[in-house]
C-alpha atoms as a PDB file:
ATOM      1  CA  UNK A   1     157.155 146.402  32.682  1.00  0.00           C
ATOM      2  CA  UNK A   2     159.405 148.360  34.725  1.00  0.00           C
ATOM      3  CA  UNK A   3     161.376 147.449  37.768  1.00  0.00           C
ATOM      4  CA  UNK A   4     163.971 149.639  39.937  1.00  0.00           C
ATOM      5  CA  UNK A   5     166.675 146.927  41.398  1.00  0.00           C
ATOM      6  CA  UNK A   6     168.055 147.929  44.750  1.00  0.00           C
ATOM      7  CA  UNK A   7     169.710 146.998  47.649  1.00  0.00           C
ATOM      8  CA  UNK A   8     167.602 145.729  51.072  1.00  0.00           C
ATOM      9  CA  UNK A   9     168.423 144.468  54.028  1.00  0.00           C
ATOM     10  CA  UNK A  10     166.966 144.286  57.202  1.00  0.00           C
ATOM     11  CA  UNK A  11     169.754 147.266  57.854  1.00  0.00           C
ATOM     12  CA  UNK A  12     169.132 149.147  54.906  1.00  0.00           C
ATOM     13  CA  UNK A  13     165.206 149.228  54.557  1.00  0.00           C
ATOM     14  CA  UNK A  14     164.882 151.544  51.864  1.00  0.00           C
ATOM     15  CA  UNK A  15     160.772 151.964  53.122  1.00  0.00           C
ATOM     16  CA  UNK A  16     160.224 155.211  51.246  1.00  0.00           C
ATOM     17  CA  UNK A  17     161.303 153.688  47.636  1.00  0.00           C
ATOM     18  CA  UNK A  18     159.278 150.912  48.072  1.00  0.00           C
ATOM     19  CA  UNK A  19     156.126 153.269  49.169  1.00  0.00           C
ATOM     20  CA  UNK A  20     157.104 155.404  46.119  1.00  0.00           C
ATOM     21  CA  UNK A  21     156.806 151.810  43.632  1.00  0.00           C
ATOM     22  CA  UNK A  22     153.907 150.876  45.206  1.00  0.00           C
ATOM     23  CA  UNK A  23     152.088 154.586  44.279  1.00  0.00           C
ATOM     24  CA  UNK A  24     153.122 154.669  40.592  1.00  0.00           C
ATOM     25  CA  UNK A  25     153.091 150.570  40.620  1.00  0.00           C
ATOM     26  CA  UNK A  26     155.902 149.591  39.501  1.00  0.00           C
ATOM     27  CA  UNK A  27     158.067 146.667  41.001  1.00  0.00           C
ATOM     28  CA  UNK A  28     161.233 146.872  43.127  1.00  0.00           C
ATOM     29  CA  UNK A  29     163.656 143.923  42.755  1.00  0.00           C
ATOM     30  CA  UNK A  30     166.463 143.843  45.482  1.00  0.00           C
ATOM     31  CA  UNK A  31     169.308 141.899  46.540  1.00  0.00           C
ATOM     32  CA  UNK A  32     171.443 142.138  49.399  1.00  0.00           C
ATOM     33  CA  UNK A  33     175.119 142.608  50.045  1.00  0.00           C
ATOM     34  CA  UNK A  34     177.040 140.613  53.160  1.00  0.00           C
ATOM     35  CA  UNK A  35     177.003 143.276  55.404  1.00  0.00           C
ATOM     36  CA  UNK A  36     179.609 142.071  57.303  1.00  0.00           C
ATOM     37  CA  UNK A  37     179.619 141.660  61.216  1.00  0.00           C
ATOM     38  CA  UNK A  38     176.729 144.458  61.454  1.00  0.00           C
ATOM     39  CA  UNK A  39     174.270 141.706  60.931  1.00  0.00           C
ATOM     40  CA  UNK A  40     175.965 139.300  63.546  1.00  0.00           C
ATOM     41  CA  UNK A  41     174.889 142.109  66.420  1.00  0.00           C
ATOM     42  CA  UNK A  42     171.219 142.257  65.078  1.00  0.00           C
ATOM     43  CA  UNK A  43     169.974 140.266  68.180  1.00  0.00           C
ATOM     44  CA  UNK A  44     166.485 139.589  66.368  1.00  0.00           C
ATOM     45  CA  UNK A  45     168.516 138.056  63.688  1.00  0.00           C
ATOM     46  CA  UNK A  46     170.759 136.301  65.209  1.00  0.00           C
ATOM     47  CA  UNK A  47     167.714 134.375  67.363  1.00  0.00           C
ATOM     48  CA  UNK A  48     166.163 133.631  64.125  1.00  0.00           C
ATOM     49  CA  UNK A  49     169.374 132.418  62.608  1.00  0.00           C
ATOM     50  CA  UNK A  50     169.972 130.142  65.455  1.00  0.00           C
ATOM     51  CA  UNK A  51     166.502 128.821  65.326  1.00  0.00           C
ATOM     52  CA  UNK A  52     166.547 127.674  61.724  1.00  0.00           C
ATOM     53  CA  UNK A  53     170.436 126.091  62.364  1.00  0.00           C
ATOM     54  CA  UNK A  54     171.534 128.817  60.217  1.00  0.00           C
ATOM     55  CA  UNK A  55     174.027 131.941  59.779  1.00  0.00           C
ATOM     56  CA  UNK A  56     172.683 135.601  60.974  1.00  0.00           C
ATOM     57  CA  UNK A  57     174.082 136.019  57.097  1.00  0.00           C
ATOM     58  CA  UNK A  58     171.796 133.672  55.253  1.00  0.00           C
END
């Protein structure tokens, strides 16, 4: 089993590794990092966020 860890955020996509995992099939395992106030001025987001009673963060 292989897997490539990796950051991914709704700022930080990273579309062409996962397209590149899914032709040689392997797995991509990612986390995310607090991006700071970036994320507060995604409006789609921060909609969702509000929605759930939640942070644009979590």
């Amino acid at each position: 089993m292989f897997a490539h860890q990796t950051e991914m955020h709704p700022l930080l996509q990273q579309q062409l590794l996962l397209e590149h995992a899914q032709r040689h099939d392997y797995w991509v395992v990612t986390y995310r990092l607090i991006v700071g106030g970036d994320v507060m001025m995604v409006p789609t987001l921060v909609d969702i966020s509000e929605k759930y009673d939640a942070t644009p963060t979590r």
